[in-house]
C-alpha atoms as a PDB file:
ATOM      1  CA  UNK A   1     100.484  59.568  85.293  1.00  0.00           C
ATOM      2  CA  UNK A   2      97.003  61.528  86.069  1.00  0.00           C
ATOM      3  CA  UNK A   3      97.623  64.899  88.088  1.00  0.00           C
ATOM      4  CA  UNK A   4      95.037  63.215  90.650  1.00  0.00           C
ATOM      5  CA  UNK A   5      97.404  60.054  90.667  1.00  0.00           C
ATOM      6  CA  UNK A   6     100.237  62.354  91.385  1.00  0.00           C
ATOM      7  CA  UNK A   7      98.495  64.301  93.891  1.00  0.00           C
ATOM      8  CA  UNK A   8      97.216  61.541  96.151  1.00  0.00           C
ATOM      9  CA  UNK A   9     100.919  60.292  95.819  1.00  0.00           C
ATOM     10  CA  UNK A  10     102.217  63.069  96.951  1.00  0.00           C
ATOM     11  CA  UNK A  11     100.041  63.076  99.872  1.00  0.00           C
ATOM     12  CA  UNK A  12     100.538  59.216 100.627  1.00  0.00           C
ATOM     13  CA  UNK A  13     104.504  60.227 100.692  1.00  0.00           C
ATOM     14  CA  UNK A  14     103.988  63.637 102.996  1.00  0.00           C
ATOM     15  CA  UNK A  15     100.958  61.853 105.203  1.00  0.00           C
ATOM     16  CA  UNK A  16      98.757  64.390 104.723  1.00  0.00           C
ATOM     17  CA  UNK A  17      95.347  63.041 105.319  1.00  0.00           C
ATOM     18  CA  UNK A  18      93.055  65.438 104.781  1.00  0.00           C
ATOM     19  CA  UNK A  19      92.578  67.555 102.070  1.00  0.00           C
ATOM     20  CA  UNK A  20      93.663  71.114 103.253  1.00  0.00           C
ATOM     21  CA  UNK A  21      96.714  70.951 100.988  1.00  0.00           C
ATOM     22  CA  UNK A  22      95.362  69.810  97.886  1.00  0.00           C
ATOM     23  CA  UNK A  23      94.890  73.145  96.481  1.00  0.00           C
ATOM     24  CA  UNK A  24      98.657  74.063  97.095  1.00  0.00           C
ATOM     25  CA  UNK A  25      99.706  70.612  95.495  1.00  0.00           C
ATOM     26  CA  UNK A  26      97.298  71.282  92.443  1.00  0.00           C
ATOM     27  CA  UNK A  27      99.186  74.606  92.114  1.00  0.00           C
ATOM     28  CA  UNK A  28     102.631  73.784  92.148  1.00  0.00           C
ATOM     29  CA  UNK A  29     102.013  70.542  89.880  1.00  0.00           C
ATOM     30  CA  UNK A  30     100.223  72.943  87.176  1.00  0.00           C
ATOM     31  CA  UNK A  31     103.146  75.351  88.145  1.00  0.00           C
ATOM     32  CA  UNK A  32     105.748  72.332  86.927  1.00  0.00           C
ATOM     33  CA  UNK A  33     103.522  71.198  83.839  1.00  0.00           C
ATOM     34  CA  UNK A  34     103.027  74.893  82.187  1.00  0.00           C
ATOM     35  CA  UNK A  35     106.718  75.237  82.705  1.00  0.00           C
ATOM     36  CA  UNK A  36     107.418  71.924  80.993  1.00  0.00           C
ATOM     37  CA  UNK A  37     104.909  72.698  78.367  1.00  0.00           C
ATOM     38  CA  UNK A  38     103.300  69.075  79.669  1.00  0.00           C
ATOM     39  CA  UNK A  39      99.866  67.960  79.461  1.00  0.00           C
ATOM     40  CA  UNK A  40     100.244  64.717  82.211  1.00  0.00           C
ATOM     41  CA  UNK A  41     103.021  65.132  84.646  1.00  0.00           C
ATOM     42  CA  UNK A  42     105.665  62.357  84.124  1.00  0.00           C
ATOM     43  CA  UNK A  43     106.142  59.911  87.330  1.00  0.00           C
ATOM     44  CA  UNK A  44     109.494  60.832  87.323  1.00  0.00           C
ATOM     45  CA  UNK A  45     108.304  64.436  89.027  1.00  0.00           C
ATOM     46  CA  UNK A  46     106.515  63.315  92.088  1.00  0.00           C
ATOM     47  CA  UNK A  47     110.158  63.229  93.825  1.00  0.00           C
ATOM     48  CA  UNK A  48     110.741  67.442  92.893  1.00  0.00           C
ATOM     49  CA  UNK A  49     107.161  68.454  93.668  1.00  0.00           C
ATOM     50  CA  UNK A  50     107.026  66.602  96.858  1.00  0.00           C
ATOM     51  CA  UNK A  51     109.799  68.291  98.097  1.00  0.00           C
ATOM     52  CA  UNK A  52     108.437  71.375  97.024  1.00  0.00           C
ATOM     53  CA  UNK A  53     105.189  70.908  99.055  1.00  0.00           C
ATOM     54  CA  UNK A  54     107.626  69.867 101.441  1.00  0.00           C
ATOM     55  CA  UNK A  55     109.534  73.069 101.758  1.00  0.00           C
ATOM     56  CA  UNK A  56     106.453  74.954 101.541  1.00  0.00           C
ATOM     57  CA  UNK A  57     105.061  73.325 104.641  1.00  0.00           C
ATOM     58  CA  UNK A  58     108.229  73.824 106.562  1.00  0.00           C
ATOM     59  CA  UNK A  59     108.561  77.458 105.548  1.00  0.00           C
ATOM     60  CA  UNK A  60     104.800  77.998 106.770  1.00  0.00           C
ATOM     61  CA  UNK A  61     105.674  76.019 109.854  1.00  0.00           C
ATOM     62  CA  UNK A  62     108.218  78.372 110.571  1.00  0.00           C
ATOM     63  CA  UNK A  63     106.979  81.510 109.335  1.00  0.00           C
ATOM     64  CA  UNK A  64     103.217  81.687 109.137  1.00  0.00           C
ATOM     65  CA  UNK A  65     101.164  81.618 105.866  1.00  0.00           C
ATOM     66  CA  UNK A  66      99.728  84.848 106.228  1.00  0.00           C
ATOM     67  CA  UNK A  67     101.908  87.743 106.396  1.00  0.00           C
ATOM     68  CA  UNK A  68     104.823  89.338 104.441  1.00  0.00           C
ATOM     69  CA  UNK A  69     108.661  87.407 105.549  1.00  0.00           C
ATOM     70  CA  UNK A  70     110.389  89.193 103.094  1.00  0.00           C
ATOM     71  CA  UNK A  71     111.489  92.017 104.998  1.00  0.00           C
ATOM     72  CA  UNK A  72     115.220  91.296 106.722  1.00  0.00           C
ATOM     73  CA  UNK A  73     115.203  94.379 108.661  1.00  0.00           C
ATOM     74  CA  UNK A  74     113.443  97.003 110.100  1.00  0.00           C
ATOM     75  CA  UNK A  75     115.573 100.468 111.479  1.00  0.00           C
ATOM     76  CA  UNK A  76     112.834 103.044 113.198  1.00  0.00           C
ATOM     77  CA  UNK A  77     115.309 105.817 113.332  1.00  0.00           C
ATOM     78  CA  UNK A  78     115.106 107.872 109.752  1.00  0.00           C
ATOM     79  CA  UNK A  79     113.172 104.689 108.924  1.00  0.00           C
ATOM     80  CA  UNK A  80     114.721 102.149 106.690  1.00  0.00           C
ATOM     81  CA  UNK A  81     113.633  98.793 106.105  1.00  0.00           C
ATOM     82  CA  UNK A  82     115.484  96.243 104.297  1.00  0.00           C
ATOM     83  CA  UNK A  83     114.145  93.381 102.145  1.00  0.00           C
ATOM     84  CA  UNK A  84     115.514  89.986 101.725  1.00  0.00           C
ATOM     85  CA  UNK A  85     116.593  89.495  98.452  1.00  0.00           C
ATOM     86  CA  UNK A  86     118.271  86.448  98.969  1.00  0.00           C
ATOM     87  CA  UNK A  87     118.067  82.886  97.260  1.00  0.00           C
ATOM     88  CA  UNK A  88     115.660  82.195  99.538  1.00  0.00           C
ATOM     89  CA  UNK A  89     112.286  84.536 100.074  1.00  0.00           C
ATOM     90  CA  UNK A  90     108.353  83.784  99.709  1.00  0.00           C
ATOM     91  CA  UNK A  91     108.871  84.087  96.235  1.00  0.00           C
ATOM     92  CA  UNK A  92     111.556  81.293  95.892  1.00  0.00           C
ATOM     93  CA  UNK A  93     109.572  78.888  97.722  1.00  0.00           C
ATOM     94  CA  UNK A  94     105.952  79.328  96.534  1.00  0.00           C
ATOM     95  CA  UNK A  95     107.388  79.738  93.150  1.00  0.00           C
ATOM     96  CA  UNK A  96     110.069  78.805  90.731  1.00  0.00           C
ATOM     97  CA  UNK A  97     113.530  79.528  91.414  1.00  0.00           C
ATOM     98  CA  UNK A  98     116.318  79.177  89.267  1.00  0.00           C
ATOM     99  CA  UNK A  99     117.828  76.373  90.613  1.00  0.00           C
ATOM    100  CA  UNK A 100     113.457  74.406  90.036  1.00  0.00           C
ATOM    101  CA  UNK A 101     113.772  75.600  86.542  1.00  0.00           C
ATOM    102  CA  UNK A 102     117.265  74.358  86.204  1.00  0.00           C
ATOM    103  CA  UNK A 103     115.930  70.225  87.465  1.00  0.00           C
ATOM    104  CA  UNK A 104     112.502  70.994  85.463  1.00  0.00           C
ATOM    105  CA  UNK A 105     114.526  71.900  81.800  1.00  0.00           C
ATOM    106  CA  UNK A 106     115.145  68.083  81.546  1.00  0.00           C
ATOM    107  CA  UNK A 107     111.065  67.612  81.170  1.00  0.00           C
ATOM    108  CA  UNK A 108     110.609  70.640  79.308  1.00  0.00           C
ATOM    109  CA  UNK A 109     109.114  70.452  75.569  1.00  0.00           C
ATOM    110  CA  UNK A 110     109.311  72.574  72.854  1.00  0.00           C
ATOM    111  CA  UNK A 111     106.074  74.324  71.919  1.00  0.00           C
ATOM    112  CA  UNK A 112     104.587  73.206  68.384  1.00  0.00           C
END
C-alpha cells in the first residue's frame, strides 16, 4: 500500500475532510516505517496509526496543541514544580512508546 493510499484511508476512517491533519498523519506513518525499516507501509498498519492520529487528536482536544502538559504540578512556595513522567506525557503520544514499539516489532526488518 502507497503512504498516500494509507493516508487518505486513514482520513476516510477518522472523517477528517480537510487537509489540516495530513502533515501529522505523514509524520507518524514515516515515524512507523523508519522504525520498521519499511519502504511502503503494509495494510495491516492503518488500524495502529489510526489510532495513533486518533489519540493525538483527543489529547489536543483536551489539552491544546500549543503549550507544554508535561508539568503535573506546580508549588509557588520555595518553588517546586513537578513533571509528569508517567506512561502517558506529550512525548508518549506524539511519539513512540514502548508499548507502539512493542505492536510495531512484528513489521520490523532487519537492515541489509
Amino acid at each position: 500500500m502507497l503512504k498516500e493510499e494509507l493516508r487518505e484511508l486513514i482520513k476516510t476512517n477518522l472523517k477528517i475532510e480537510d487537509d489540516s491533519r495530513d502533515l501529522q498523519i505523514e509524520d507518524v506513518i514515516r515515524e512507523c516505517l523508519s522504525y520498521c525499516n519499511l519502504k511502503e507501509p503494509p495494510a495491516e498498519l492503518e488500524p495502529f496509526i489510526r489510532q495513533k492520529i486518533k489519540t493525538i487528536l483527543d489529547y489536543e482536544a483536551e489539552n491544546g496543541a500549543n503549550a507544554v502538559f508535561d508539568v503535573k504540578s506546580i508549588k509557588e512556595g520555595d518553588t517546586s514544580i513537578t513533571y509528569n513522567t508517567d506512561e502517558v506525557s506529550r512525548e508518549t503520544i506524539y511519539g513512540l512508546s514502548d508499548q507502539d514499539k512493542r505492536l510495531l516489532a512484528r513489521y520490523r526488518r532487519l537492515r541489509r
